[in-house]
PDB file of N, CA and C in Angstrom:
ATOM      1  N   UNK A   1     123.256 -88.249-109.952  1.00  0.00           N
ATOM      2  CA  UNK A   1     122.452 -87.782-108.839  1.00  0.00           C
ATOM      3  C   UNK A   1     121.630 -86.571-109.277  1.00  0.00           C
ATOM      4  N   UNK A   2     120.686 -85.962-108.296  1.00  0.00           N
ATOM      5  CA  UNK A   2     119.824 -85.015-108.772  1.00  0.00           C
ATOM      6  C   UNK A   2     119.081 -84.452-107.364  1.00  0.00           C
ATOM      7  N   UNK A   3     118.399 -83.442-107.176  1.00  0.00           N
ATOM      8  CA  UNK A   3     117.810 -83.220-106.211  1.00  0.00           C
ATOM      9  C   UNK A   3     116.386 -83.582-106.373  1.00  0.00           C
ATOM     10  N   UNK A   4     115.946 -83.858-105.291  1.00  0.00           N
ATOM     11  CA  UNK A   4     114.238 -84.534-105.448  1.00  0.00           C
ATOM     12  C   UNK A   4     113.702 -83.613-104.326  1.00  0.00           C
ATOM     13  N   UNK A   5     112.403 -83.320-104.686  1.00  0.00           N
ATOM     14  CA  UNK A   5     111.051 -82.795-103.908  1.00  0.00           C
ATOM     15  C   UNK A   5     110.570 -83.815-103.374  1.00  0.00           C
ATOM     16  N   UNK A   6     110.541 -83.607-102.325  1.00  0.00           N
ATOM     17  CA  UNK A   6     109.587 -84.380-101.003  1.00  0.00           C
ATOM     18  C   UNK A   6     108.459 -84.211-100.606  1.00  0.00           C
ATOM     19  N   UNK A   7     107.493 -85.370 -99.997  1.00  0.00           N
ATOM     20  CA  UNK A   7     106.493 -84.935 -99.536  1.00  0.00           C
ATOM     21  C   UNK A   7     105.985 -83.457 -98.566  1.00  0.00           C
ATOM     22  N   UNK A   8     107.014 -82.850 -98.138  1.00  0.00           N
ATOM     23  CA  UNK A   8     106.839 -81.446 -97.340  1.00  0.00           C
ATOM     24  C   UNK A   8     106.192 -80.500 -98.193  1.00  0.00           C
ATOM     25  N   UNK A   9     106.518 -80.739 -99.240  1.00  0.00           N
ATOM     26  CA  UNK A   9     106.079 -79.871-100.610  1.00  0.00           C
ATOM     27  C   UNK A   9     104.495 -79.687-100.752  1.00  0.00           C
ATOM     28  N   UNK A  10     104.096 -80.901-100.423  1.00  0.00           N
ATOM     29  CA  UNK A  10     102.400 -81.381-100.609  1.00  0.00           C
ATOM     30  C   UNK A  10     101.694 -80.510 -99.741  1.00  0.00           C
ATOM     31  N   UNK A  11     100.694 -79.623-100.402  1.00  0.00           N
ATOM     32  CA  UNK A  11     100.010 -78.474-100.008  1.00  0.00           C
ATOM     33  C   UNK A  11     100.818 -77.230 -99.825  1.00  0.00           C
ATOM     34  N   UNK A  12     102.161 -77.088 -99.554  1.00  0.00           N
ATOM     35  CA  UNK A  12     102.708 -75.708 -99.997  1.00  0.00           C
ATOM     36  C   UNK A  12     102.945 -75.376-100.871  1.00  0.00           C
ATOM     37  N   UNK A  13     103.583 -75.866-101.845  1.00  0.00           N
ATOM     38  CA  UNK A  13     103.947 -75.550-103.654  1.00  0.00           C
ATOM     39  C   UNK A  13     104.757 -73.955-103.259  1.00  0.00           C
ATOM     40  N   UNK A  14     105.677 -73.677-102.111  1.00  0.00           N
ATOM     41  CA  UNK A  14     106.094 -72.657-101.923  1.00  0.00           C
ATOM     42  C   UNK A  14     107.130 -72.655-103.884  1.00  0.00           C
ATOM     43  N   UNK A  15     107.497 -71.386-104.409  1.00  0.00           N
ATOM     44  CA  UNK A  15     108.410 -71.584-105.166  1.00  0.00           C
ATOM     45  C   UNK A  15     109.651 -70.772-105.419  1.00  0.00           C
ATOM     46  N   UNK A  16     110.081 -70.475-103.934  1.00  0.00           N
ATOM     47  CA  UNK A  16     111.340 -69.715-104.218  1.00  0.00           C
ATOM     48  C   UNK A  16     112.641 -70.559-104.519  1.00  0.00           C
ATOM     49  N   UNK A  17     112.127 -71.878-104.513  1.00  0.00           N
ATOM     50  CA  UNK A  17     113.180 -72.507-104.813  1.00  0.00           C
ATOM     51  C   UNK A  17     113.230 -72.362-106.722  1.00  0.00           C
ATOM     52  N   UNK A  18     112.332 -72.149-107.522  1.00  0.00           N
ATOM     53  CA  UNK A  18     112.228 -72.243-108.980  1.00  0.00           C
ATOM     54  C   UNK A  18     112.993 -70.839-109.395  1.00  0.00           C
ATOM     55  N   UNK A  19     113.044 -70.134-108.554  1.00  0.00           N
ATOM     56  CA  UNK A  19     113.566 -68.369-108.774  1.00  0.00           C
ATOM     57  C   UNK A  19     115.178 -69.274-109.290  1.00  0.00           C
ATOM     58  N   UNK A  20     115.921 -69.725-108.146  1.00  0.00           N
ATOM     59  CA  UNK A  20     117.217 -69.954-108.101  1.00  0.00           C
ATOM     60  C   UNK A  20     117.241 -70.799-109.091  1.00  0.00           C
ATOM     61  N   UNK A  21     116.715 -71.629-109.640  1.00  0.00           N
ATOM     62  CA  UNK A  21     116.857 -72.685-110.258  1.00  0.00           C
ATOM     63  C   UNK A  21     117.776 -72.309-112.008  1.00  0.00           C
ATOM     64  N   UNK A  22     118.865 -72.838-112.232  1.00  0.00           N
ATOM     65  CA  UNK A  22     119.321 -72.025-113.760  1.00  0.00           C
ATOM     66  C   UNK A  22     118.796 -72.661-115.050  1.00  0.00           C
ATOM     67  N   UNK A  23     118.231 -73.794-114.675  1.00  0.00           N
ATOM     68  CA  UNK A  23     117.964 -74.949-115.999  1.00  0.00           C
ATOM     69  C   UNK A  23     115.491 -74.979-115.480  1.00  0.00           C
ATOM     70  N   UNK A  24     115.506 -75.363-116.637  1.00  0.00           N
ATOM     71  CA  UNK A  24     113.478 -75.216-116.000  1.00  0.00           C
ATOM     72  C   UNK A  24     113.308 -76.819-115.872  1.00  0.00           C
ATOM     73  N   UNK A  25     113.515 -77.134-114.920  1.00  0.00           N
ATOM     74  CA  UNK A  25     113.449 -78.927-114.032  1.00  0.00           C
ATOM     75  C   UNK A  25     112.661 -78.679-113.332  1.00  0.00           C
ATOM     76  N   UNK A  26     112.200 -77.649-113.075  1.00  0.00           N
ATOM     77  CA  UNK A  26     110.759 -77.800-112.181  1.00  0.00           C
ATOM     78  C   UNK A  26     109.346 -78.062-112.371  1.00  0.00           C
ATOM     79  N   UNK A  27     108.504 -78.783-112.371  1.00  0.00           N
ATOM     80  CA  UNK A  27     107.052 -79.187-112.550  1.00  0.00           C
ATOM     81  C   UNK A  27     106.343 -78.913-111.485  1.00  0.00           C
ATOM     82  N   UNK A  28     105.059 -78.759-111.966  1.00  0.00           N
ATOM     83  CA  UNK A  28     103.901 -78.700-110.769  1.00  0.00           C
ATOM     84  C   UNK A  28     102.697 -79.365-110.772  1.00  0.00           C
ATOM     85  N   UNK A  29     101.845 -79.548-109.765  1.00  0.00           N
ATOM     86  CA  UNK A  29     100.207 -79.979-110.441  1.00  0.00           C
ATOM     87  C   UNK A  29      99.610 -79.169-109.628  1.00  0.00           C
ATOM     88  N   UNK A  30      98.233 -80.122-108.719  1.00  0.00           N
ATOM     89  CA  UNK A  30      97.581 -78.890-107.976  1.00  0.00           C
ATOM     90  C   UNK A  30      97.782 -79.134-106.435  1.00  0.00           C
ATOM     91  N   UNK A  31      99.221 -80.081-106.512  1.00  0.00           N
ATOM     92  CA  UNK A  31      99.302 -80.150-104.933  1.00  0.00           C
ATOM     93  C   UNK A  31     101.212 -79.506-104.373  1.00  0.00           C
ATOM     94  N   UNK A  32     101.755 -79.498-105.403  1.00  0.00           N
ATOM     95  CA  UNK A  32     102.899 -79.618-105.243  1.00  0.00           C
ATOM     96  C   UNK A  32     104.187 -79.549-106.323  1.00  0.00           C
ATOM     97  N   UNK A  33     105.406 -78.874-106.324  1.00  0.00           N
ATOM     98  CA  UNK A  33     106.627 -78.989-107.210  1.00  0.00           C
ATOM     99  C   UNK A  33     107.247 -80.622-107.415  1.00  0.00           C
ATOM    100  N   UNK A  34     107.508 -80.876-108.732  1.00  0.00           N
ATOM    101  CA  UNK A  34     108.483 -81.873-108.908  1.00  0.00           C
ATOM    102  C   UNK A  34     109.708 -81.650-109.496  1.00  0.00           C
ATOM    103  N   UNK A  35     110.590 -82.567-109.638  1.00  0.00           N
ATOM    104  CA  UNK A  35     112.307 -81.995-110.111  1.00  0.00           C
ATOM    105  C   UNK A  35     112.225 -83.103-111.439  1.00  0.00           C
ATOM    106  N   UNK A  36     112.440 -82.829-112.692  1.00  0.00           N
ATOM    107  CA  UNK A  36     112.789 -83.678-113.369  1.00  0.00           C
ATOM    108  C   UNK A  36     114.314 -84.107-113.605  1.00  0.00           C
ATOM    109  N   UNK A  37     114.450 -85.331-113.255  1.00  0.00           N
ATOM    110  CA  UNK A  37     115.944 -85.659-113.276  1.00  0.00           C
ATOM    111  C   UNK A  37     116.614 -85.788-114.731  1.00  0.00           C
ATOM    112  N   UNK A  38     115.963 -85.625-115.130  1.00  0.00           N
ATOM    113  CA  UNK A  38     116.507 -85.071-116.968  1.00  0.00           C
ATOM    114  C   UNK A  38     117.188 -83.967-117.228  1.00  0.00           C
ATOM    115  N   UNK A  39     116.717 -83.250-116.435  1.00  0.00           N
ATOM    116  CA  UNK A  39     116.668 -82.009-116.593  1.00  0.00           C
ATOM    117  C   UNK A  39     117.851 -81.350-115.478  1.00  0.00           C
ATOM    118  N   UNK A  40     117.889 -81.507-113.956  1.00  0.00           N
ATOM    119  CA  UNK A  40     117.891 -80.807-113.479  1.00  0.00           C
ATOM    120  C   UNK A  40     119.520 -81.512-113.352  1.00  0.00           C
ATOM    121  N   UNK A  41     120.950 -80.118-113.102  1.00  0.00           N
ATOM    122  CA  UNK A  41     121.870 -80.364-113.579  1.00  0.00           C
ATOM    123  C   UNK A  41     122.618 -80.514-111.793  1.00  0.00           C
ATOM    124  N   UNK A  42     122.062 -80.724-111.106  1.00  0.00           N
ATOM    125  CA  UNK A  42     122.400 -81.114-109.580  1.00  0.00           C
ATOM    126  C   UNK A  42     122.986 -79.924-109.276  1.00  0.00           C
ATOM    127  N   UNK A  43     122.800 -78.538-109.274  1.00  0.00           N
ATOM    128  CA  UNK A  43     124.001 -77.407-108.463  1.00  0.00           C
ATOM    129  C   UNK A  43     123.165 -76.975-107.641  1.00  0.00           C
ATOM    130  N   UNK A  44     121.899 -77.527-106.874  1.00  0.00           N
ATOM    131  CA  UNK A  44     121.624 -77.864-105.667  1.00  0.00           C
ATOM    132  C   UNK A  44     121.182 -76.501-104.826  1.00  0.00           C
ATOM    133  N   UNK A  45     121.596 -75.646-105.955  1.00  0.00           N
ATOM    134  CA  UNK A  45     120.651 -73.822-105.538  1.00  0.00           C
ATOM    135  C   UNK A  45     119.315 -73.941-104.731  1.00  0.00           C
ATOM    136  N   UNK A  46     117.966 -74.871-105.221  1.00  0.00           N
ATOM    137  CA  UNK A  46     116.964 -74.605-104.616  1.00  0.00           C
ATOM    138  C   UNK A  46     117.208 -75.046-103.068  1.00  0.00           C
ATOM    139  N   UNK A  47     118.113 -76.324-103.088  1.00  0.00           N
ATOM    140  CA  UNK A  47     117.664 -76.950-101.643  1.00  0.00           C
ATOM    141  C   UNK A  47     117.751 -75.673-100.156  1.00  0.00           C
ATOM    142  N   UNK A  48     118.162 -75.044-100.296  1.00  0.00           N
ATOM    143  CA  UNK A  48     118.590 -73.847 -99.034  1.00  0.00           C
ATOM    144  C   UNK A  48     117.120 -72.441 -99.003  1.00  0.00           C
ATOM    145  N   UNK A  49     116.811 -72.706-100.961  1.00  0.00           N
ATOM    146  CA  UNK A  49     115.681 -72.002-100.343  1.00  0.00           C
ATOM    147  C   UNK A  49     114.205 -72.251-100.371  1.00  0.00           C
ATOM    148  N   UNK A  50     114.034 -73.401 -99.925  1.00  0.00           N
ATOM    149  CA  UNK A  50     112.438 -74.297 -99.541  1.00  0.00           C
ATOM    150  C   UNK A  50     112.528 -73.971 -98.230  1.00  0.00           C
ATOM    151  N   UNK A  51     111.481 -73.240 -97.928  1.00  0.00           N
ATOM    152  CA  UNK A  51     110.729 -72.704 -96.798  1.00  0.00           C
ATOM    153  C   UNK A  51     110.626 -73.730 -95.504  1.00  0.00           C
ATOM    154  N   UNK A  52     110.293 -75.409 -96.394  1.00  0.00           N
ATOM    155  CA  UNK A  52     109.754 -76.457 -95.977  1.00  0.00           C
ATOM    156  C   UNK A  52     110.596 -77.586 -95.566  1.00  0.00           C
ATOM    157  N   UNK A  53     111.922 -77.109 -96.192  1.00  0.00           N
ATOM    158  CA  UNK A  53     112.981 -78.131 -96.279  1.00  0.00           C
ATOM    159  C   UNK A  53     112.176 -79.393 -96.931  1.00  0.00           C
ATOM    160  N   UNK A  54     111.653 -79.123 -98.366  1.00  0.00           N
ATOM    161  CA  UNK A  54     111.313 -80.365 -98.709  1.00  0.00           C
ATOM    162  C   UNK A  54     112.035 -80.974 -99.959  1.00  0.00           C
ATOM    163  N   UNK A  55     113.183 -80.060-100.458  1.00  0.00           N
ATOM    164  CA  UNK A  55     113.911 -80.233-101.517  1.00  0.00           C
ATOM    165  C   UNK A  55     115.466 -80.966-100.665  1.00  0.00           C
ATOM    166  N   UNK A  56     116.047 -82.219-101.116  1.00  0.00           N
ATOM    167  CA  UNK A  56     116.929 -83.032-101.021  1.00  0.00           C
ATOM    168  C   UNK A  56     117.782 -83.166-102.432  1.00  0.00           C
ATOM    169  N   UNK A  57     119.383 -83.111-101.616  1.00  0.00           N
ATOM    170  CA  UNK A  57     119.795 -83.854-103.062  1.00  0.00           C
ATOM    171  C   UNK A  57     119.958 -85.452-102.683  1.00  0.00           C
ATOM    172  N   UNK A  58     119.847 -86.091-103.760  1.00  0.00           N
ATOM    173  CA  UNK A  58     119.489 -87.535-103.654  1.00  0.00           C
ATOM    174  C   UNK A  58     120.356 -88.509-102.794  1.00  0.00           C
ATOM    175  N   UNK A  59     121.451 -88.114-102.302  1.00  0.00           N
ATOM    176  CA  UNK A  59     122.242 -88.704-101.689  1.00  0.00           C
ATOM    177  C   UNK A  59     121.609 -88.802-100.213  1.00  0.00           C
ATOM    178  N   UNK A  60     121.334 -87.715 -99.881  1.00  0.00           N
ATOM    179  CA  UNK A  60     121.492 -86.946 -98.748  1.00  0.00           C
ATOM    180  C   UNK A  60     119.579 -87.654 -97.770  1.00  0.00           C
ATOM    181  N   UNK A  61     118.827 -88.177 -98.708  1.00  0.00           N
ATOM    182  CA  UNK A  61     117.512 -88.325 -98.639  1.00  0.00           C
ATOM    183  C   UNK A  61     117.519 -89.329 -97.559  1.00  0.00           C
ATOM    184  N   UNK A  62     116.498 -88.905 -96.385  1.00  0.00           N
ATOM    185  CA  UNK A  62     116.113 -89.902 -95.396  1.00  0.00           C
ATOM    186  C   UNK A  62     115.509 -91.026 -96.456  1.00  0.00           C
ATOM    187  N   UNK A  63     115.910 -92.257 -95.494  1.00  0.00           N
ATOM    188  CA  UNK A  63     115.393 -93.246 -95.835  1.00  0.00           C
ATOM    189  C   UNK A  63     113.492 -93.765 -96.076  1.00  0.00           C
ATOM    190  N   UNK A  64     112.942 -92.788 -95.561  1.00  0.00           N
ATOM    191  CA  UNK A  64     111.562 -92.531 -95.341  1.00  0.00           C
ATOM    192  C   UNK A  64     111.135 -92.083 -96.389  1.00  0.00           C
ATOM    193  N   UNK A  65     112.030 -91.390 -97.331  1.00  0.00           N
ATOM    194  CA  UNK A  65     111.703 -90.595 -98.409  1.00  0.00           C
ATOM    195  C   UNK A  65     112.282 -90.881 -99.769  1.00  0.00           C
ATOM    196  N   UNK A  66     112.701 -91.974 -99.841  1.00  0.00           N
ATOM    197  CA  UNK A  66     113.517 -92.515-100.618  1.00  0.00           C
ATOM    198  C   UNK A  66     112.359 -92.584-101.988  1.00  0.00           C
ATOM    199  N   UNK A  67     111.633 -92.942-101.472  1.00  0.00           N
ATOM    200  CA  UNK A  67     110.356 -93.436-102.782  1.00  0.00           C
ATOM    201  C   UNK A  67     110.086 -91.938-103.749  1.00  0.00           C
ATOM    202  N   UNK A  68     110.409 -90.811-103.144  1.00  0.00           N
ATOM    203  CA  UNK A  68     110.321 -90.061-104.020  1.00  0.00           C
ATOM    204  C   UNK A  68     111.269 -89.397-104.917  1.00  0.00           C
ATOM    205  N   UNK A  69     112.389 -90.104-104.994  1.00  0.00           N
ATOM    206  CA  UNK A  69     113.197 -90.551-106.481  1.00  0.00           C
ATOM    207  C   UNK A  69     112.147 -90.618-107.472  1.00  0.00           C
ATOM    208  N   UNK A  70     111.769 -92.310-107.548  1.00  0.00           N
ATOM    209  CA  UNK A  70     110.549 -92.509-108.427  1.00  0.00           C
ATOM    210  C   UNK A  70     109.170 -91.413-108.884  1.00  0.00           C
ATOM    211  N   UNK A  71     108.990 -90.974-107.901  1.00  0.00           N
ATOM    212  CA  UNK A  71     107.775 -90.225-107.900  1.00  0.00           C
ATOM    213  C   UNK A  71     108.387 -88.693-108.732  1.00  0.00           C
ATOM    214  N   UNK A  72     109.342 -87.950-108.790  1.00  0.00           N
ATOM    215  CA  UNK A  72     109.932 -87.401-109.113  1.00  0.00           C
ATOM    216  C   UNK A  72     110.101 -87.678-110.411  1.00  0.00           C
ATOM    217  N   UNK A  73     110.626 -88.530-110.915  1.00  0.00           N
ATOM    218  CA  UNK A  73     110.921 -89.097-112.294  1.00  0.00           C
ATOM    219  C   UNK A  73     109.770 -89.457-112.808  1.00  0.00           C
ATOM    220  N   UNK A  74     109.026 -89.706-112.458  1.00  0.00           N
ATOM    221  CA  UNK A  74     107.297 -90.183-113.084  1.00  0.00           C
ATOM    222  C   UNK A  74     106.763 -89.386-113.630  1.00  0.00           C
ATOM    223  N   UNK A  75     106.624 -88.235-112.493  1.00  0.00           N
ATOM    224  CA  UNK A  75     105.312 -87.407-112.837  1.00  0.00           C
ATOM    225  C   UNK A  75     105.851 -86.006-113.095  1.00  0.00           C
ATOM    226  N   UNK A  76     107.250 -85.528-112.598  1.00  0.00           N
ATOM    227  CA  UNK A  76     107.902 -84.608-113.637  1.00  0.00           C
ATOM    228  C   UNK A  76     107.624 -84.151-114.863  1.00  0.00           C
ATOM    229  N   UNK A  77     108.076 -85.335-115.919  1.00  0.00           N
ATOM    230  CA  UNK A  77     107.743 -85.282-117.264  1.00  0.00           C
ATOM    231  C   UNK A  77     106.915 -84.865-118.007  1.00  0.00           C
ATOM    232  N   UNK A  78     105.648 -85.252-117.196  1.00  0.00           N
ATOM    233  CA  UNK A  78     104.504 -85.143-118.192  1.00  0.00           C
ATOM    234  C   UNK A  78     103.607 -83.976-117.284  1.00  0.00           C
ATOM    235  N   UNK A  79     104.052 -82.865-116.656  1.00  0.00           N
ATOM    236  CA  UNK A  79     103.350 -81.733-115.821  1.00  0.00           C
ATOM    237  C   UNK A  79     104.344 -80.337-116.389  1.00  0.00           C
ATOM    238  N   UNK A  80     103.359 -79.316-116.445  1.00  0.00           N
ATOM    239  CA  UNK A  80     103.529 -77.994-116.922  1.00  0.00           C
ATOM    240  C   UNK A  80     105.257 -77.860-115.994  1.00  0.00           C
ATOM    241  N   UNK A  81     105.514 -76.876-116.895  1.00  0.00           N
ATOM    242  CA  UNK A  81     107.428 -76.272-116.149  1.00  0.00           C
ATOM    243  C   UNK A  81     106.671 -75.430-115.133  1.00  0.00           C
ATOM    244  N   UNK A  82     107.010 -74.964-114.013  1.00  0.00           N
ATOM    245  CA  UNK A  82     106.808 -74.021-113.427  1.00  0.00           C
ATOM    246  C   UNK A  82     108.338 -73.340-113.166  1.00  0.00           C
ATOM    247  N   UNK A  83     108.614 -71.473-113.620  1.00  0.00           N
ATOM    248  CA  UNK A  83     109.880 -71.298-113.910  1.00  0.00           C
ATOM    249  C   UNK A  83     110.055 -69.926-113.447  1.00  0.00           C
ATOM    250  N   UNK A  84     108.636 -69.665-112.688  1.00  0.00           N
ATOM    251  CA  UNK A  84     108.952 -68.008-111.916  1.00  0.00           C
ATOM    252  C   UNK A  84     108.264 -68.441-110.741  1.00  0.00           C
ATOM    253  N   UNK A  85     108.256 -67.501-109.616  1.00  0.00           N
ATOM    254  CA  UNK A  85     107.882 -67.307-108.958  1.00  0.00           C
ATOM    255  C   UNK A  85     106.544 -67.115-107.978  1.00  0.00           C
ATOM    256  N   UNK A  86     105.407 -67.834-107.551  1.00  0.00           N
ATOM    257  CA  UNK A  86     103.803 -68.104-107.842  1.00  0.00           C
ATOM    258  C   UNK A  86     103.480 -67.566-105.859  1.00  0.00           C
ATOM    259  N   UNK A  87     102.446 -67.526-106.198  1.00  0.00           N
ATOM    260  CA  UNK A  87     102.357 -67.226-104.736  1.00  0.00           C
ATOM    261  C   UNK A  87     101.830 -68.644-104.636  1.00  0.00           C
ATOM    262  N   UNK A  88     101.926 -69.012-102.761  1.00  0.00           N
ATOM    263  CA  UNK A  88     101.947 -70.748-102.358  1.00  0.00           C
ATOM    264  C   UNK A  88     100.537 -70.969-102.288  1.00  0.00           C
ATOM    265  N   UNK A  89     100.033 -72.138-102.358  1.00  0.00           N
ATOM    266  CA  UNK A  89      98.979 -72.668-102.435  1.00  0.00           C
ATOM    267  C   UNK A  89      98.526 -72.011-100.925  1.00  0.00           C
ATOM    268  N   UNK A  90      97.044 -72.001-100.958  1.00  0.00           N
ATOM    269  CA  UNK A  90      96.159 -71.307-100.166  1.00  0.00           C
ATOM    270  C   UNK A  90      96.315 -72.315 -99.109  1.00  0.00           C
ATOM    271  N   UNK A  91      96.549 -72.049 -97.612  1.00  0.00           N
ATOM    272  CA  UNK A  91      96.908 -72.731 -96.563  1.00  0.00           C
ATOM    273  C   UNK A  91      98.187 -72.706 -96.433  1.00  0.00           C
ATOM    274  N   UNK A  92      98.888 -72.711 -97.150  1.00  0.00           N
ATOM    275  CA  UNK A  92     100.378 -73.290 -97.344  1.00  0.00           C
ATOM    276  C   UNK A  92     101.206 -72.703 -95.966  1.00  0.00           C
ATOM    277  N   UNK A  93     101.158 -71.699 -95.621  1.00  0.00           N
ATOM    278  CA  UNK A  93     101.619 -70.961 -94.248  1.00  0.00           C
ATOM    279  C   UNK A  93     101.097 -72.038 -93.160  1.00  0.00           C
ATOM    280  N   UNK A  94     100.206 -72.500 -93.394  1.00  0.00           N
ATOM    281  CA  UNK A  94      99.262 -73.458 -92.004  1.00  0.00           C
ATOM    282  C   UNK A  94      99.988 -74.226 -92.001  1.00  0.00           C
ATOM    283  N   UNK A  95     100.320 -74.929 -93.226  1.00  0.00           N
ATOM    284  CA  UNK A  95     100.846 -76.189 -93.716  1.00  0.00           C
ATOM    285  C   UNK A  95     102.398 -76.242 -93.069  1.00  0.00           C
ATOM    286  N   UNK A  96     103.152 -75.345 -93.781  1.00  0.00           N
ATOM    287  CA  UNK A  96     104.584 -74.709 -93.156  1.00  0.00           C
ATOM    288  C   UNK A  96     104.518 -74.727 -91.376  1.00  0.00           C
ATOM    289  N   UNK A  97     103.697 -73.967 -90.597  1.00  0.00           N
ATOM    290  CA  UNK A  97     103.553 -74.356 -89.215  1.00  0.00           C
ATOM    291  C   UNK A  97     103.522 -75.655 -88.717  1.00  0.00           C
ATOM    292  N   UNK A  98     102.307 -76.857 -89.204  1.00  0.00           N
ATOM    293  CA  UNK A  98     102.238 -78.158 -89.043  1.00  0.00           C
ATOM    294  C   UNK A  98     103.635 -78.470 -89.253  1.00  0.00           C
ATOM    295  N   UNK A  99     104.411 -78.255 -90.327  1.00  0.00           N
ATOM    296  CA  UNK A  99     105.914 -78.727 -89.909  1.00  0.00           C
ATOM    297  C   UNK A  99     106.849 -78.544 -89.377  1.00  0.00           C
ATOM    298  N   UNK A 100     106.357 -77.617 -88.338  1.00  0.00           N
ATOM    299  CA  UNK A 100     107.552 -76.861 -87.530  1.00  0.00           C
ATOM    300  C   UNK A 100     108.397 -75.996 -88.193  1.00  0.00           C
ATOM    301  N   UNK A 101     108.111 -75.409 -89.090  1.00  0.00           N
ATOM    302  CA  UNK A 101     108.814 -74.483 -89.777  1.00  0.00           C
ATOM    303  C   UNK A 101     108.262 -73.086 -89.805  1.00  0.00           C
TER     304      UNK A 101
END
């Protein structure tokens, strides 16, 4: 098992979840964090601190969101580590509201 980033992620790229993180399983592009499941050793630190609740461990994943297992494992790999702390993509607070958060 492993924890996966969810679509909630898309347009916030919040990253206090990468602070907690002890192993660098985290990726980014220009919309959003991914978890590489290679990498990431399941002790499940980030999920409590996403702003967005968009970090799952894989068990635990609505069925709605299941597809981003795959998507996770895809595009992980081959995207820069992101391994400190970034300020969130521009909107991202708007974005965070639209989800009730």
């Amino acid at each position: 098992m492993t924890t996966v980033v969810t679509d909630n992620c898309i347009r916030c790229r919040f990253t206090d979840c990468v602070v907690v993180c002890p192993v660098d399983c985290f990726h980014f592009d220009d919309e959003m964090l991914y978890i590489d499941p290679e990498v990431c050793i399941d002790c499940n630190a980030c999920i409590a601190e996403c702003p967005v609740e968009a970090i799952y461990e894989q068990a635990d994943l609505p069925a709605d969101k299941r597809a981003w297992i795959a998507i996770n494992a895809e595009r992980a790999p081959g995207l820069p580590i992101c391994s400190e702390k970034w300020d969130p993509l521009p909107g991202a607070e708007e974005r965070k509201a639209e989800l009730g958060f």
